[in-house]
Protein backbone atom coordinates (compact mmCIF):
# COMPACT_ATOMS: atom_id res chain seq x y z
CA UNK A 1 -0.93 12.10 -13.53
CA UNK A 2 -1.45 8.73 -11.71
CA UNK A 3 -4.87 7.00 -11.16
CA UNK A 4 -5.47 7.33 -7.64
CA UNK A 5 -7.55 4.58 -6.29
CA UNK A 6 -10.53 6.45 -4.16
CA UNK A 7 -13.29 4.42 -2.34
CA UNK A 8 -14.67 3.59 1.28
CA UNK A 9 -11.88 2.71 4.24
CA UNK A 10 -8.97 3.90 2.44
CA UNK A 11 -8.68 7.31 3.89
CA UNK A 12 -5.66 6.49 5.98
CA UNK A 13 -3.90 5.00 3.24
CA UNK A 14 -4.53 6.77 -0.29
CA UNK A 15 -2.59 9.88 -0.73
CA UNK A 16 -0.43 9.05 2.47
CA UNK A 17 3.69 9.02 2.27
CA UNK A 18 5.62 6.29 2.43
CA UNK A 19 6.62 7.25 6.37
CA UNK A 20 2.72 7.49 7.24
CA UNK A 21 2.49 3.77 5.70
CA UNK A 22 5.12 2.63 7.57
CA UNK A 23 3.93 3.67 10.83
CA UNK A 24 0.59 1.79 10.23
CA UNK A 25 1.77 -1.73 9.01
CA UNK A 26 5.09 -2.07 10.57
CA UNK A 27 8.67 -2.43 7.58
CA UNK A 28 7.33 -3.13 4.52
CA UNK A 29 8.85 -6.75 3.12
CA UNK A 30 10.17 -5.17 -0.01
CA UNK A 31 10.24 -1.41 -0.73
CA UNK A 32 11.13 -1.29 -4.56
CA UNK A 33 12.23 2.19 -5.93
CA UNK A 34 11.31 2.02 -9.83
CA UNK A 35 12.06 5.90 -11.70
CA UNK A 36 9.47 8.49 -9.79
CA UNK A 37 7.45 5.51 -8.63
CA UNK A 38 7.74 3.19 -5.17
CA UNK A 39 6.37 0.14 -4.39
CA UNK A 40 5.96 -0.74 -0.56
CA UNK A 41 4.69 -4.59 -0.03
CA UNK A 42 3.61 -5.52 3.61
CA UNK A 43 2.68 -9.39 4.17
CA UNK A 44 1.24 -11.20 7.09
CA UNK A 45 0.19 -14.72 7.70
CA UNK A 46 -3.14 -13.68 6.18
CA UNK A 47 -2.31 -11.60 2.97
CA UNK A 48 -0.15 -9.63 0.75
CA UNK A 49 -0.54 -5.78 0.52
CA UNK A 50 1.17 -3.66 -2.67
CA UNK A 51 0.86 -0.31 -2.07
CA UNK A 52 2.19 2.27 -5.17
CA UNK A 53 3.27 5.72 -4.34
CA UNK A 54 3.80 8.07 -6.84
CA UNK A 55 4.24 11.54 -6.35
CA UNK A 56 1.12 13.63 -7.25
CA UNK A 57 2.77 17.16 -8.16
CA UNK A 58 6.55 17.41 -10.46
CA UNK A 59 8.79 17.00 -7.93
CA UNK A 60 6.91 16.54 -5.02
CA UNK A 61 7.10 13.38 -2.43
CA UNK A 62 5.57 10.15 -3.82
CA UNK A 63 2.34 9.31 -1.91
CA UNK A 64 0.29 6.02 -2.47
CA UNK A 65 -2.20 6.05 -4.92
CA UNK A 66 -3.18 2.61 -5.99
CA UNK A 67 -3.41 -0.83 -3.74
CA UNK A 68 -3.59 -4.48 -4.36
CA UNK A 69 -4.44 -7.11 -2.04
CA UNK A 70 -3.80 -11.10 -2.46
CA UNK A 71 -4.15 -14.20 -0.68
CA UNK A 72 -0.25 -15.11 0.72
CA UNK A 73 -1.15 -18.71 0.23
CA UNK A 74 -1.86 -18.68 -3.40
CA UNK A 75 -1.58 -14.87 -4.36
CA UNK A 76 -5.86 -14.85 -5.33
CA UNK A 77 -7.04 -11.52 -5.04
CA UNK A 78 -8.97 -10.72 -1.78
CA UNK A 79 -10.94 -8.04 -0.17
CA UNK A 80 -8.39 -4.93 0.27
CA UNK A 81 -10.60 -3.70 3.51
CA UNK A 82 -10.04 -7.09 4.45
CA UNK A 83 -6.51 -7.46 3.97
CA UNK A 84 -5.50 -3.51 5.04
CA UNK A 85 -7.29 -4.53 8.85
CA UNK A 86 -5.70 -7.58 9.10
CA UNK A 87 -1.82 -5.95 8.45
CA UNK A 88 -3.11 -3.36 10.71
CA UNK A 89 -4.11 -5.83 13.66
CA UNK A 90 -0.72 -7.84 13.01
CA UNK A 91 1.76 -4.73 14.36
């Protein structure tokens, strides 16, 4: 069983399909299939956003369980709140 990343703000995000992601930050910039396990990135001028959706049952869809946010200047780790308002203010 994945870790699934749990914490303030990330209701609308953690334990959400790849479609529901989608329709929040616009196409992702790369959308990497990798066995059972997808990785959507969305950018903007401001940061990067790696979202990793695995699926939580055998078999079922793969939902997002774990984020990481970075600077897209310089790729230094930043505030995921931070970066998942600023992706959602750039659609």
């Amino acid at each position: 069983m994945p870790e699934v990343l749990e914490g303030p703000g990330l209701a609308g995000i953690i334990r959400q399909p790849a479609s529901a992601l989608v329709g929040r930050f616009g196409q992702p910039r790369l959308d990497t299939p990798e066995g059972d396990m997808r990785k959507l990135q969305f950018r903007s001028e401001a940061c990067v956003l790696d979202v990793y959706l695995y699926p939580l049952a055998p078999g079922g869809e793969p939902v997002a369980t774990w984020l990481e946010a970075r600077r897209a200047s310089d790729g230094a780790a930043v505030d995921r709140l931070a970066c998942i308002q600023a992706l959602s203010r750039a659609r």
